[in-house]
Every structure is written in structure tokens, then in C-alpha cells.
N, C-alpha and C. Protein backbone atom coordinates (compact mmCIF):
# COMPACT_ATOMS: atom_id res chain seq x y z
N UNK A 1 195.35 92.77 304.91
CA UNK A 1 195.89 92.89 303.56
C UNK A 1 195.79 94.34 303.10
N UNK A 2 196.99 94.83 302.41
CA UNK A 2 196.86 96.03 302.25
C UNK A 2 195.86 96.50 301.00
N UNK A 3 195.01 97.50 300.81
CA UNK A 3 194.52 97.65 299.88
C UNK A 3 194.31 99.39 299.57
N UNK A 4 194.78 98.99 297.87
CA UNK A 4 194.49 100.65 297.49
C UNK A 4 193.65 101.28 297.82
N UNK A 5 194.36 102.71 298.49
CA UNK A 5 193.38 103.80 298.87
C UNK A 5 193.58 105.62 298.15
N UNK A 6 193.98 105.01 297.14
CA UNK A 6 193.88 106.03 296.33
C UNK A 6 192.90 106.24 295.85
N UNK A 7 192.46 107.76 295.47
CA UNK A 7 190.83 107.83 294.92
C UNK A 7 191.01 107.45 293.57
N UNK A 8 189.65 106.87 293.72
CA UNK A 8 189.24 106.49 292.19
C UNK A 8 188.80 107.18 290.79
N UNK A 9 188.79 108.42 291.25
CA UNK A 9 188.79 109.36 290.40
C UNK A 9 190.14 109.84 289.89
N UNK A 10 191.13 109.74 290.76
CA UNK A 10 192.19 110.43 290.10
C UNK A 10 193.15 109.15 289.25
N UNK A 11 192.76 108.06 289.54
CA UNK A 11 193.12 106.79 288.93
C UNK A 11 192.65 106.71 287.32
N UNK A 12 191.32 106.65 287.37
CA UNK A 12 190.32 106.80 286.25
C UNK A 12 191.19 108.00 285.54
N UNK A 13 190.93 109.23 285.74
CA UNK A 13 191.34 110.41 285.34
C UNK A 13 193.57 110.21 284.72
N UNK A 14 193.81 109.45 285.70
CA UNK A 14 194.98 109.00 285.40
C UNK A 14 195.41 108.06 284.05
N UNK A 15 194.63 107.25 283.86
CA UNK A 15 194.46 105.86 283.04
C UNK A 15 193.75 106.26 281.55
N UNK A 16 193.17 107.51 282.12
CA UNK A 16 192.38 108.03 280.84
C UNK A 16 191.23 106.84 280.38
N UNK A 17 190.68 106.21 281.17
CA UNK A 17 189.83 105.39 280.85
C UNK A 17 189.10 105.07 282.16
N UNK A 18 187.94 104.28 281.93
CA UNK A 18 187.27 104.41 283.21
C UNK A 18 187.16 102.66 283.67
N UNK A 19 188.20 102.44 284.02
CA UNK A 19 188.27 101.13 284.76
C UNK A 19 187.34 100.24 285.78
N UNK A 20 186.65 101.29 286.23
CA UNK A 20 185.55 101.05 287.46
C UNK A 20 184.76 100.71 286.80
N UNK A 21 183.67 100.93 285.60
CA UNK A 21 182.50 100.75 285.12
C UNK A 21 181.71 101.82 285.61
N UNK A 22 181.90 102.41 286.73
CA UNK A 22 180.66 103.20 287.51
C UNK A 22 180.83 104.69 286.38
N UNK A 23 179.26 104.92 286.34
CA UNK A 23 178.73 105.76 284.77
C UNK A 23 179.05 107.45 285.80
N UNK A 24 179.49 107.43 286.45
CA UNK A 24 179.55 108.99 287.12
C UNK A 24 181.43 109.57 286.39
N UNK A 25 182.29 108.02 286.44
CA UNK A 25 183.56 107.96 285.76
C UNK A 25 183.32 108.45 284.44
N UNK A 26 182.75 108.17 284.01
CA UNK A 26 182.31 108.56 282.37
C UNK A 26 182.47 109.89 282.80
N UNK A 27 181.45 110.41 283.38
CA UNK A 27 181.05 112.02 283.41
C UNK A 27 182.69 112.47 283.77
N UNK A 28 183.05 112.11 284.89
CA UNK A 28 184.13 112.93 285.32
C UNK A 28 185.65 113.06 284.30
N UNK A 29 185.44 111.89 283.19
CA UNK A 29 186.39 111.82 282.19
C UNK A 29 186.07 113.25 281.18
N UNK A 30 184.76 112.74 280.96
CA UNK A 30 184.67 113.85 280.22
C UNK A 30 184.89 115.42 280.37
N UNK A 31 184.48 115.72 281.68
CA UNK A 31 184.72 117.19 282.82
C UNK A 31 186.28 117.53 283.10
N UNK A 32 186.86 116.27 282.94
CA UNK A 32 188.56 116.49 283.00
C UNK A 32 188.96 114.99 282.64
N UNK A 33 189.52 115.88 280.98
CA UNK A 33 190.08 114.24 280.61
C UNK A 33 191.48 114.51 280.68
N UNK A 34 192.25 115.58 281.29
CA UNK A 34 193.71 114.70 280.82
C UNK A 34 193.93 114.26 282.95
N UNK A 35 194.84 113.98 282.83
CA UNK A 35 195.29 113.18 284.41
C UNK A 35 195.48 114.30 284.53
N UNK A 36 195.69 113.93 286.78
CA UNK A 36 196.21 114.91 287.55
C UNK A 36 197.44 115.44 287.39
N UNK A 37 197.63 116.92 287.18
CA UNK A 37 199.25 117.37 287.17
C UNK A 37 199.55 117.46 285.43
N UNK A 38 198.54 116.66 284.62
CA UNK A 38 199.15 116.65 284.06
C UNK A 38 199.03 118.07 282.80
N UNK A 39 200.44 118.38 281.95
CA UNK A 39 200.82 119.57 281.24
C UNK A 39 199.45 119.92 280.09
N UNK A 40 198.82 120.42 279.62
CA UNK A 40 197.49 120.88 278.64
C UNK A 40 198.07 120.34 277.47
N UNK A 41 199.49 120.32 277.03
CA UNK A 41 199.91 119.53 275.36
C UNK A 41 199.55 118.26 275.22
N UNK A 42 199.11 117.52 276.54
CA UNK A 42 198.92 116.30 276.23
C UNK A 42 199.70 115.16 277.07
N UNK A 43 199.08 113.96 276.94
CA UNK A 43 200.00 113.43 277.82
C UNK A 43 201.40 112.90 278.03
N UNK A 44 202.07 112.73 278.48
CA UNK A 44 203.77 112.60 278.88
C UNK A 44 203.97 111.41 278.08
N UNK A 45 204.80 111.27 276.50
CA UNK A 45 205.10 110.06 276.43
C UNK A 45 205.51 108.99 277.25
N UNK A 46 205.51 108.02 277.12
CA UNK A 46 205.58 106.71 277.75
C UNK A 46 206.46 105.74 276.82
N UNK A 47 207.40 105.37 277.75
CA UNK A 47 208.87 104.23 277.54
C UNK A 47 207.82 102.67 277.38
N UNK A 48 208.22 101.86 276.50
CA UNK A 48 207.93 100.51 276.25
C UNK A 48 207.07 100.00 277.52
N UNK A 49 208.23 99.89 278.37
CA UNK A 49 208.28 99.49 279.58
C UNK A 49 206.77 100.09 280.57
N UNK A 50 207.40 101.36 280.12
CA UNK A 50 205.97 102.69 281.14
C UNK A 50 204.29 102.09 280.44
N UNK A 51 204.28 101.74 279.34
CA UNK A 51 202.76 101.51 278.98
C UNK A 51 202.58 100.42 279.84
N UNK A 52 203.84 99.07 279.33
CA UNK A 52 203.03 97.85 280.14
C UNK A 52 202.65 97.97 281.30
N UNK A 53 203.70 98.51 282.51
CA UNK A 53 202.94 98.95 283.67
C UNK A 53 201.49 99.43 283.88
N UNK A 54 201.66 100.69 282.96
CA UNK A 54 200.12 100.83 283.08
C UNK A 54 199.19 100.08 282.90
N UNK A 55 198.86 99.64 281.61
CA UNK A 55 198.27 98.51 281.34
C UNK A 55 197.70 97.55 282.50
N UNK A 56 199.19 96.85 283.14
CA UNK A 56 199.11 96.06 284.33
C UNK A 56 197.97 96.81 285.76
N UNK A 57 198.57 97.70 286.04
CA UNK A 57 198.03 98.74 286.83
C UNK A 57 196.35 99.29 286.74
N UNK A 58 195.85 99.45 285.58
CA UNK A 58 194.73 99.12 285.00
C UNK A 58 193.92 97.95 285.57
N UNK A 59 194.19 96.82 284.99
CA UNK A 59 193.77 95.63 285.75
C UNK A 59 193.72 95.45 287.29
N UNK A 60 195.15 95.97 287.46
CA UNK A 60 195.41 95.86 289.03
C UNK A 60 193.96 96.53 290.21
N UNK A 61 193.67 97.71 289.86
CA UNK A 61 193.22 98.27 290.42
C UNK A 61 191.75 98.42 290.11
N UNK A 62 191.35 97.68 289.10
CA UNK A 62 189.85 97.65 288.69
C UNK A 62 189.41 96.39 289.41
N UNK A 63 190.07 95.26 289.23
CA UNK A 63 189.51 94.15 290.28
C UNK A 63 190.00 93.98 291.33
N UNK A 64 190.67 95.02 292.14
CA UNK A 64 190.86 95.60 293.46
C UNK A 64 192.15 94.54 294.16
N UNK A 65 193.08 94.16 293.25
CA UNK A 65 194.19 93.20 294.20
C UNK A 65 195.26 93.59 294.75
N UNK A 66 196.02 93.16 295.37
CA UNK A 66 197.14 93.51 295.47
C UNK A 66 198.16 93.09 294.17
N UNK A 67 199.36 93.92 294.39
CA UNK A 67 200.19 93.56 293.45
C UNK A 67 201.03 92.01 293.71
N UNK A 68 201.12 91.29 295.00
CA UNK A 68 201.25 89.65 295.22
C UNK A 68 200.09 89.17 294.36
N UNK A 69 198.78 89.28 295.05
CA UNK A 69 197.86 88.66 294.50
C UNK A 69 197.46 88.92 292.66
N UNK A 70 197.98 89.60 292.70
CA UNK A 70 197.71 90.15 290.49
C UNK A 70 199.05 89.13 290.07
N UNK A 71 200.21 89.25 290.81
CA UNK A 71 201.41 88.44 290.31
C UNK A 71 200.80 86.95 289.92
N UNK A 72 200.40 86.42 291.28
CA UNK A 72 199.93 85.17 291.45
C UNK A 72 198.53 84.40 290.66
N UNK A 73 197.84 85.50 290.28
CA UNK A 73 196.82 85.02 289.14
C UNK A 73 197.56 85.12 288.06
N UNK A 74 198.07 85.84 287.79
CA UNK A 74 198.78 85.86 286.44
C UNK A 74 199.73 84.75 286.01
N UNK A 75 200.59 84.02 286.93
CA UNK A 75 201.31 82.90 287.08
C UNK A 75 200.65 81.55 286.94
N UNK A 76 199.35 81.96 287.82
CA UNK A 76 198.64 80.71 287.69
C UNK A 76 197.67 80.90 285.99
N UNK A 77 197.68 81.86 285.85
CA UNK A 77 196.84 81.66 284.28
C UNK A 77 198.17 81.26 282.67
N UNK A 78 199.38 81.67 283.18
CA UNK A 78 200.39 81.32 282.41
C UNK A 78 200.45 79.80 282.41
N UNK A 79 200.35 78.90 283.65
CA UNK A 79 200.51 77.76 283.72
C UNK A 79 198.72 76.95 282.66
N UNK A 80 198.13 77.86 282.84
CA UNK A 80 196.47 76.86 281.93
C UNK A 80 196.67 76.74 280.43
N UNK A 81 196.50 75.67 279.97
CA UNK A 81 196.89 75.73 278.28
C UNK A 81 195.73 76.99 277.55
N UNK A 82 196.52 77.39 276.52
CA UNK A 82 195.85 78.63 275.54
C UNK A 82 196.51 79.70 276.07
N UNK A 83 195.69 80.54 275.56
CA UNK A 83 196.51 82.11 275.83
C UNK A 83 196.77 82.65 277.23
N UNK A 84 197.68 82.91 277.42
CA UNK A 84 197.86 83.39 278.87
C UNK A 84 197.33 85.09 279.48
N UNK A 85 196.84 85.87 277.89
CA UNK A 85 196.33 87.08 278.38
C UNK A 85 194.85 86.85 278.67
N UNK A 86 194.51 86.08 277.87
CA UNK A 86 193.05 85.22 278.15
C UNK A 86 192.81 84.37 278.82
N UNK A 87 193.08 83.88 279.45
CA UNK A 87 193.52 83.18 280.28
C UNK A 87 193.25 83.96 282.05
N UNK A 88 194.05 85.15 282.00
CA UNK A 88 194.14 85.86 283.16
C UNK A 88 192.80 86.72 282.92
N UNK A 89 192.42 87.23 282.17
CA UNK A 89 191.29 87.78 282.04
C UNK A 89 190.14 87.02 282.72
N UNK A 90 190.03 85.38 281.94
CA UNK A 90 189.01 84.84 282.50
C UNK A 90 188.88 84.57 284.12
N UNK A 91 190.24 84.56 284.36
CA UNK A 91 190.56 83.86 285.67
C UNK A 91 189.94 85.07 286.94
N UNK A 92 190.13 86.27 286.31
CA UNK A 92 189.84 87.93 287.31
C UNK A 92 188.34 87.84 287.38
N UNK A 93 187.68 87.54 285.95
CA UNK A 93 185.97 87.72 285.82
C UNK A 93 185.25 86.34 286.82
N UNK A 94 186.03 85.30 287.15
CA UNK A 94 185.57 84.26 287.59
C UNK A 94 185.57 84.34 289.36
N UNK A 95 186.57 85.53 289.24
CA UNK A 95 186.73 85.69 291.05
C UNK A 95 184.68 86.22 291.65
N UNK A 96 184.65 85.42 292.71
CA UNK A 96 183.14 85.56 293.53
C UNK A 96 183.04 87.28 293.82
N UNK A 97 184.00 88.04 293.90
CA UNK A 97 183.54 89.10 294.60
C UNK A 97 183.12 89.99 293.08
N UNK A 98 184.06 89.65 291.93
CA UNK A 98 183.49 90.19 290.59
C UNK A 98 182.33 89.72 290.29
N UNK A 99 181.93 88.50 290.17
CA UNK A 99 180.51 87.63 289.96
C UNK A 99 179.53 88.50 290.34
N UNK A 100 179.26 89.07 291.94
CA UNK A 100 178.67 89.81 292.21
C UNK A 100 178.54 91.06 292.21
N UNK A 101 179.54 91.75 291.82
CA UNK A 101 179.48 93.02 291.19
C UNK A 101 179.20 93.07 289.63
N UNK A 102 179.44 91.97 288.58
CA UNK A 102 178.54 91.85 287.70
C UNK A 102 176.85 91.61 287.74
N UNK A 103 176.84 90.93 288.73
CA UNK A 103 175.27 90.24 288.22
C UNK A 103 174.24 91.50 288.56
N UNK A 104 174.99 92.69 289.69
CA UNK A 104 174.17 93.94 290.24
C UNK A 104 173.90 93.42 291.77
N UNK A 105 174.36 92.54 292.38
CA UNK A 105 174.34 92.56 294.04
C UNK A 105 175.43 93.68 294.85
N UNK A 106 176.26 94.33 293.91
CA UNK A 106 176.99 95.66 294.59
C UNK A 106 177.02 96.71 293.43
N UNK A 107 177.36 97.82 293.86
CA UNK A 107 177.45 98.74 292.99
C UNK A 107 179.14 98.78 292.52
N UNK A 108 180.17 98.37 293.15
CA UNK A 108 181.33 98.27 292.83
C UNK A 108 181.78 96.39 293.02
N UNK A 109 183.28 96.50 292.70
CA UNK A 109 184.03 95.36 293.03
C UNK A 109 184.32 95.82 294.75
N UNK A 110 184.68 96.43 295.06
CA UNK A 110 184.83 96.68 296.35
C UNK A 110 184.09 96.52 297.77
N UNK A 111 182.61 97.14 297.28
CA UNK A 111 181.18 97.11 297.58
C UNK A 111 180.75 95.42 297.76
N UNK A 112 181.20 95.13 296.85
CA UNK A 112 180.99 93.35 296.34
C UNK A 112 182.16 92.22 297.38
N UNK A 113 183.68 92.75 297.57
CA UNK A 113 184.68 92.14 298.27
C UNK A 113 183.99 92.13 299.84
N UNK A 114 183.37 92.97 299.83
CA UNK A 114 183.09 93.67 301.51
C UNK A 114 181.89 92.77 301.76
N UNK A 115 180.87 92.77 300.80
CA UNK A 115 179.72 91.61 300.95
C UNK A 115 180.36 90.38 301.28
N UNK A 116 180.90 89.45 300.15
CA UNK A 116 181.34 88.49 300.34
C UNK A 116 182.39 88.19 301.98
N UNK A 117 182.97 88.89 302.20
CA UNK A 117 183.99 88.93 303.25
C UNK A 117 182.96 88.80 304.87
N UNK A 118 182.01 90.29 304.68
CA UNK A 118 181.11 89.59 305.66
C UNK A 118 180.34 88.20 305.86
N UNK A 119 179.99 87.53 304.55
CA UNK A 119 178.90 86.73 304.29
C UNK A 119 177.73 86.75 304.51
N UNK A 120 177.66 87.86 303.64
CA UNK A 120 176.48 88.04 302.90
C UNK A 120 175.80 87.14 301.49
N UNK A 121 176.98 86.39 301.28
CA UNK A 121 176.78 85.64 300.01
C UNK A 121 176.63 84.45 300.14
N UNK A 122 176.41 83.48 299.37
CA UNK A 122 176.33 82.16 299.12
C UNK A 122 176.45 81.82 297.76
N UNK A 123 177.53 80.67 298.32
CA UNK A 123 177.98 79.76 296.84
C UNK A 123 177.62 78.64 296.62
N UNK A 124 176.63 77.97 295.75
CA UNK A 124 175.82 76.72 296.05
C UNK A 124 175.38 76.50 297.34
N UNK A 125 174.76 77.54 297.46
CA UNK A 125 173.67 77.76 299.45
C UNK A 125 174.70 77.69 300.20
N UNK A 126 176.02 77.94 300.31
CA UNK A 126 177.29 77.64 301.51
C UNK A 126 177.47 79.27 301.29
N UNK A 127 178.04 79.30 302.29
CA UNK A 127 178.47 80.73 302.94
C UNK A 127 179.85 81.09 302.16
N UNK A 128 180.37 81.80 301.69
CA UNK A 128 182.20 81.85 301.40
C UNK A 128 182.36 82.63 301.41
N UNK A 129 183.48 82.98 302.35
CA UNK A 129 184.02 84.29 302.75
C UNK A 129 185.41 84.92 302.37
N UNK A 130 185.56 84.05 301.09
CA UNK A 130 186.60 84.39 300.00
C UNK A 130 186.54 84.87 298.68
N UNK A 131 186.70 85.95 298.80
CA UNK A 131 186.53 87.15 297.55
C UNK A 131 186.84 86.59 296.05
N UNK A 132 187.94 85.72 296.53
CA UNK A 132 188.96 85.14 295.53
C UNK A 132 188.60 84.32 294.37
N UNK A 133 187.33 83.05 295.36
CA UNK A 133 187.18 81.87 295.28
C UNK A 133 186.61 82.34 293.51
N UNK A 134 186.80 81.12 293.18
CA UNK A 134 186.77 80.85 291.82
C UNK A 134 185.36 80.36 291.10
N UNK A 135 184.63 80.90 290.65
CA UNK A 135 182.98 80.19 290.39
C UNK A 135 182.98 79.11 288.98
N UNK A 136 182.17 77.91 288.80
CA UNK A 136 182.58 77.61 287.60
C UNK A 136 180.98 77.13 287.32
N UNK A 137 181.09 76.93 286.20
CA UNK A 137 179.66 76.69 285.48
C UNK A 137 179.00 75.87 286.24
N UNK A 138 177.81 76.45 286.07
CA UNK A 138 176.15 75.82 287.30
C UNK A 138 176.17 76.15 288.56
N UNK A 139 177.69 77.04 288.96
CA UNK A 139 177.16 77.55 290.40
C UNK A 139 176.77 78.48 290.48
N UNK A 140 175.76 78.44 291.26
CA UNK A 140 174.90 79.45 292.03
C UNK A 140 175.24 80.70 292.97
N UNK A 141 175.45 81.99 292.51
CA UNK A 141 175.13 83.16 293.54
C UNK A 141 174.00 83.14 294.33
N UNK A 142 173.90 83.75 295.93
CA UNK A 142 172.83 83.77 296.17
C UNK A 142 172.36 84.85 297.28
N UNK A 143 172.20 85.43 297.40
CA UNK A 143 171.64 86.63 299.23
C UNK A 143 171.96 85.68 300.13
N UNK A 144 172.23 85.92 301.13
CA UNK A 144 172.05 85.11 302.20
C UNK A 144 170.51 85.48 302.95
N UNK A 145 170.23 84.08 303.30
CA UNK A 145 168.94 84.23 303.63
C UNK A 145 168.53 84.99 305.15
N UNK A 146 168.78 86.31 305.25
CA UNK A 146 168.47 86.65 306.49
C UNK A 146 168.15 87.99 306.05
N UNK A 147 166.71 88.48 306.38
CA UNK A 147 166.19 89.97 306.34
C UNK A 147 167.10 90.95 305.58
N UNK A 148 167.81 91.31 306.62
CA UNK A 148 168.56 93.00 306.30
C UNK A 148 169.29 92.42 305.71
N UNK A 149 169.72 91.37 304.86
CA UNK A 149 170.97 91.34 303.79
C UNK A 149 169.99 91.04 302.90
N UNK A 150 169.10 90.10 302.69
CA UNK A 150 168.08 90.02 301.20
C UNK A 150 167.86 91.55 300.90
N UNK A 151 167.09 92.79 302.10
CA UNK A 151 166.43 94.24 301.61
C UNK A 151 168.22 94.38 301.12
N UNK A 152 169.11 94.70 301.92
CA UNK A 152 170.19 95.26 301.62
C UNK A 152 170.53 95.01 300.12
N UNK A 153 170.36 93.74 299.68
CA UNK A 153 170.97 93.55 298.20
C UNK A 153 169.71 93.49 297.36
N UNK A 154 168.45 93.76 297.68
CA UNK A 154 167.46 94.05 297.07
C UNK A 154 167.30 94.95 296.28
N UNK A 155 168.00 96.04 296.85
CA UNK A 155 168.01 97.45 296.81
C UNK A 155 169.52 97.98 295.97
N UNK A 156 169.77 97.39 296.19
CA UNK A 156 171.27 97.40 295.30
C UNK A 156 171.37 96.71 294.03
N UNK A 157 170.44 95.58 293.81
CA UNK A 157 170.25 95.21 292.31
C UNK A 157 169.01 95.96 291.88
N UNK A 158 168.37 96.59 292.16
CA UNK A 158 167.41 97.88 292.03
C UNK A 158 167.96 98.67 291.53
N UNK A 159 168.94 99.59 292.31
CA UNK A 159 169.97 100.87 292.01
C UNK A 159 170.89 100.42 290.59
N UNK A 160 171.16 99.18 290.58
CA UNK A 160 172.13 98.61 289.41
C UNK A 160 171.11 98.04 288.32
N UNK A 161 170.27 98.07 288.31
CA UNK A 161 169.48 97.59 287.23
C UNK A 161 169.60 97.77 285.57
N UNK A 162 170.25 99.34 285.70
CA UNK A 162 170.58 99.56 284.47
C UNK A 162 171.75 98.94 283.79
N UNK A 163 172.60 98.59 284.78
CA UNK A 163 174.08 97.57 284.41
C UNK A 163 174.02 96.76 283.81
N UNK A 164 174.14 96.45 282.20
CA UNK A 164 174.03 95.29 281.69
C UNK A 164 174.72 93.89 282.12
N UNK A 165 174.35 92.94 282.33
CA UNK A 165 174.33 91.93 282.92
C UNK A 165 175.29 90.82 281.95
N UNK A 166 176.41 90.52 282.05
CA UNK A 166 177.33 89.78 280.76
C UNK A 166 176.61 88.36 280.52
N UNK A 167 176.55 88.27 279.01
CA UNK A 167 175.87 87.07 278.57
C UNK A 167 176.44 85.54 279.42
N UNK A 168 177.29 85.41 279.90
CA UNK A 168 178.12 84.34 280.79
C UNK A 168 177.07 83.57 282.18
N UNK A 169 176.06 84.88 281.85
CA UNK A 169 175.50 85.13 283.81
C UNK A 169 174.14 85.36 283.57
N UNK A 170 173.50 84.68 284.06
CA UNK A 170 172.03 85.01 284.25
C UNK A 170 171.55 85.37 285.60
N UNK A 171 170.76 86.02 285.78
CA UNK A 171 170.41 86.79 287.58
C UNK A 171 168.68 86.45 287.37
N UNK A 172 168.41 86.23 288.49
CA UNK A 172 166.94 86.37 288.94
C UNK A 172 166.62 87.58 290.05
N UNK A 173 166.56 88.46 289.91
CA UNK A 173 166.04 89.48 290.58
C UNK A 173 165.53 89.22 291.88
N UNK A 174 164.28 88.27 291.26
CA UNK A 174 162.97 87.95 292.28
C UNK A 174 163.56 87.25 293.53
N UNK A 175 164.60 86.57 292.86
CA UNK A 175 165.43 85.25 294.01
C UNK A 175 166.76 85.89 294.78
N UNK A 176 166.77 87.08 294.05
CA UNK A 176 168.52 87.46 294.58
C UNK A 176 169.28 86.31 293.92
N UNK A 177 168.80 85.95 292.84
CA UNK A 177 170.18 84.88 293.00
C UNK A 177 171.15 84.87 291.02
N UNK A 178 172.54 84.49 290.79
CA UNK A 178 172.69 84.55 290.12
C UNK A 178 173.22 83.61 289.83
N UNK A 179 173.61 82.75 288.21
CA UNK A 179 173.72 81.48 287.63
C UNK A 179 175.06 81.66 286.99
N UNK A 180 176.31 80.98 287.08
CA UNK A 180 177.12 80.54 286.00
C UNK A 180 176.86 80.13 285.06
N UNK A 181 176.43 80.36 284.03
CA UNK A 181 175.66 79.47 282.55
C UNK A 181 177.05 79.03 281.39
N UNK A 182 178.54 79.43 281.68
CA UNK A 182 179.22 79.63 280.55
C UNK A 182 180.41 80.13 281.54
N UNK A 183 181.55 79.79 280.71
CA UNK A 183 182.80 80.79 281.07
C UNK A 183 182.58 81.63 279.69
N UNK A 184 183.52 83.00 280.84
CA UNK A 184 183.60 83.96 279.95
C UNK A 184 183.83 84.06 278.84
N UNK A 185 184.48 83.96 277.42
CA UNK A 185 184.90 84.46 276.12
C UNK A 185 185.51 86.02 276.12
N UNK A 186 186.66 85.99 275.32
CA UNK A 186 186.92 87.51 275.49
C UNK A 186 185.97 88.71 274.61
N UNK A 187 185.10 88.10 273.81
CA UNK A 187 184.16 89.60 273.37
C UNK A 187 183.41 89.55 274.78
N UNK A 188 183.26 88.56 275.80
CA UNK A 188 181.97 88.98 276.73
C UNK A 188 182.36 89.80 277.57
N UNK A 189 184.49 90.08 278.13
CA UNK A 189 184.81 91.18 278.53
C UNK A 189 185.37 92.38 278.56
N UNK A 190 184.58 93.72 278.92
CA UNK A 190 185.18 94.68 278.80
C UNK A 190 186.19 95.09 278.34
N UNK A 191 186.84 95.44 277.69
CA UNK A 191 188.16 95.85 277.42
C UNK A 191 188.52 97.48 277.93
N UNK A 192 189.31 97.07 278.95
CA UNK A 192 189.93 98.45 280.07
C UNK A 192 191.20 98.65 279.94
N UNK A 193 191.73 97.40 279.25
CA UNK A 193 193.27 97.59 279.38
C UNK A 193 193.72 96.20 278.37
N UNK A 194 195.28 96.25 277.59
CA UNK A 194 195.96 95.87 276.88
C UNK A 194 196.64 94.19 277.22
N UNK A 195 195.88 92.99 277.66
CA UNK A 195 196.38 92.44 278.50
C UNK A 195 197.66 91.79 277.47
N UNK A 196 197.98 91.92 276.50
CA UNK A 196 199.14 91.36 275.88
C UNK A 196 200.52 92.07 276.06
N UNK A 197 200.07 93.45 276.57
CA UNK A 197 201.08 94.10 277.14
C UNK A 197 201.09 93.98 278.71
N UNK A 198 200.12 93.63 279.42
CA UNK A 198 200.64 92.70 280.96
C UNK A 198 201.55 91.35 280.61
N UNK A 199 201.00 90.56 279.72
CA UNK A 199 202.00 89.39 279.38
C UNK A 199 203.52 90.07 278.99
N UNK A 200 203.76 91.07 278.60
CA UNK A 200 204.95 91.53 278.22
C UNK A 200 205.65 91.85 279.04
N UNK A 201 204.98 92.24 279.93
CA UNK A 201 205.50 92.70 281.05
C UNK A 201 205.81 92.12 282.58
N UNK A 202 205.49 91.01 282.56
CA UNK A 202 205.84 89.80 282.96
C UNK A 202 206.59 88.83 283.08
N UNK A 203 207.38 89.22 281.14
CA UNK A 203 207.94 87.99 280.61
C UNK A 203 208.94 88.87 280.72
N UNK A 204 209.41 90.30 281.23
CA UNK A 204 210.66 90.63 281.56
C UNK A 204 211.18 90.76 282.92
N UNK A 205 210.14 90.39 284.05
CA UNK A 205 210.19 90.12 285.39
C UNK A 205 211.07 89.44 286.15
């Protein structure tokens, strides 16, 4: 599957916002906030059309999908009754490889896809080696129980410790392990991007 390999700095720096979460983005916004290339007056207006993309693109590339796979959550969150920008929001925060890049078992979403993919993880004590898979209340994150992956993610919810942890999710440190307690709510996520202008941009597709 193909996946973006554009740096993440010039994305961030692009978006004018720091999509990743990682606190070094902060710094580098601040050290150079307008995008690459771009003129010192400021940035290049943007056509109706040009924001929603971005917007979209935003999302796209913070929870690391392809543009099939962003289509296809988005379709499937249009079809769930209630809001469809909320809707897709919840549906991205619920993916296993985000779960664990929230709770502090990776330092990125990426870091986190690559765990899960090896199986390193466990979903209600089962192995799943789908980034995708969908977590829902009372299931269990967990290390997989073998040496060098418990130190490995030991040490990585160590390094992430300072990451606040979203009220949705409870983690045990001691256990490696983390809890579904709640679906998300939209104050519990981030706001990186405009998702009523992804719905807009959709609905002219």
C-alpha cells in the first residue's frame, strides 16, 4: 500500500498547523511559520474549493491513510446516523493504530501502524495485525507478552509520558495496557482541521 513519504515537516510547515501532535512541530512552526516556497506577504489565497482540499489533506495525512482509504471512512461515516463530520472524526480516533499512539505505546501514528502491523499489540489478548480495526468500548490495548516488545513499549510510554492521555482512554503504565472507557465526543478531539469543510468537499465529488 502506498504511503506518504513526504516530510513531515514541510507538510506541518505547509498546513500552517501542526497535524502530527509531535511538540518539536510546534518549535519548527514557530522557527518558520509560513510554508515552503512560500512569498514573505503571506500566504497564497485559496479558491472555495482549494481550502476544502486542504482541510481534507490535513486529516489525510495526520492519521496516515491513503486517499482510497480516507474516501472509504468517510463514506462509511456518511452512512452512521448524526453528523457525518463527527461521525468521521470518531471513526479515525477509533482506528487501533491511533488508540495506540494516543494512549503513549508509540511516539507517532506511524510508529504505532508499524507496531500493530508487526504484532506487537493485542486486542482483547488476540494479536491484530490491522491498523484499521475499529476498537469499541471495554476493549483492551495491550504489549504483547514477549520481552523485547513489553521493554520496547516500556520505554516509549516513558518517552511519551508527557502526552496527555484523552479522557475516552485510560492506560496503565505498570500493565502496558490501555482501556476503551467511552467513545470519543468532539471536545475530546483535537481540532487540526475543518471537518465540515471535508464534508463539503465530498458532497461535490
Amino acid at each position: 500500500m502506498a504511503r506518504n513519504t513526504k516530510a513531515k515537516g514541510k507538510l506541518v510547515r505547509r498546513f500552517g498547523v501542526n497535524i502530527f501532535g509531535n511538540e518539536k512541530y510546534d518549535r519548527l512552526l514557530k522557527r518558520k511559520p509560513r510554508g515552503p516556497g512560500e512569498p514573505k506577504k503571506g500566504r497564497v489565497r485559496q479558491t472555495e474549493y482549494g481550502r476544502q482540499l486542504v482541510e481534507k489533506q490535513k486529516l489525510k495525512f495526520a492519521y496516515g491513510l491513503s486517499e482510497r482509504q480516507f474516501a472509504n471512512l468517510f463514506f462509511k461515516a456518511k452512512k452512521i446516523k448524526g453528523v457525518t463530520g463527527l461521525n468521521m472524526l470518531i471513526l479515525l480516533e477509533r482506528r487501533l493504530d491511533n488508540v495506540v499512539y494516543r494512549i503513549g505505546m508509540a511516539s507517532s501514528r506511524s510508529q504505532a501502524r508499524q507496531l500493530v502491523s508487526h504484532g506487537h499489540v493485542l486486542l482483547n489478548g488476540r494479536k491484530v495485525t490491522i491498523p484499521s480495526a475499529l476498537v469499541r468500548v471495554n476493549d483492551t490495548v495491550a504489549a504483547k507478552e514477549k520481552k523485547s516488545t513489553r521493554d520496547l513499549i516500556r520505554r516509549l510510554v516513558a518517552d511519551n509520558g508527557s502526552r496527555p492521555v484523552p479522557p475516552w482512554l485510560t492506560v496503565s503504565k505498570d500493565e502496558l495496557t490501555g482501556t476503551i472507557v467511552a467513545m470519543p465526543t468532539r471536545e475530546m478531539i483535537p481540532t487540526i482541521a475543518d471537518e465540515q469543510q471535508v464534508v463539503e468537499y465530498y458532497a461535490k465529488q
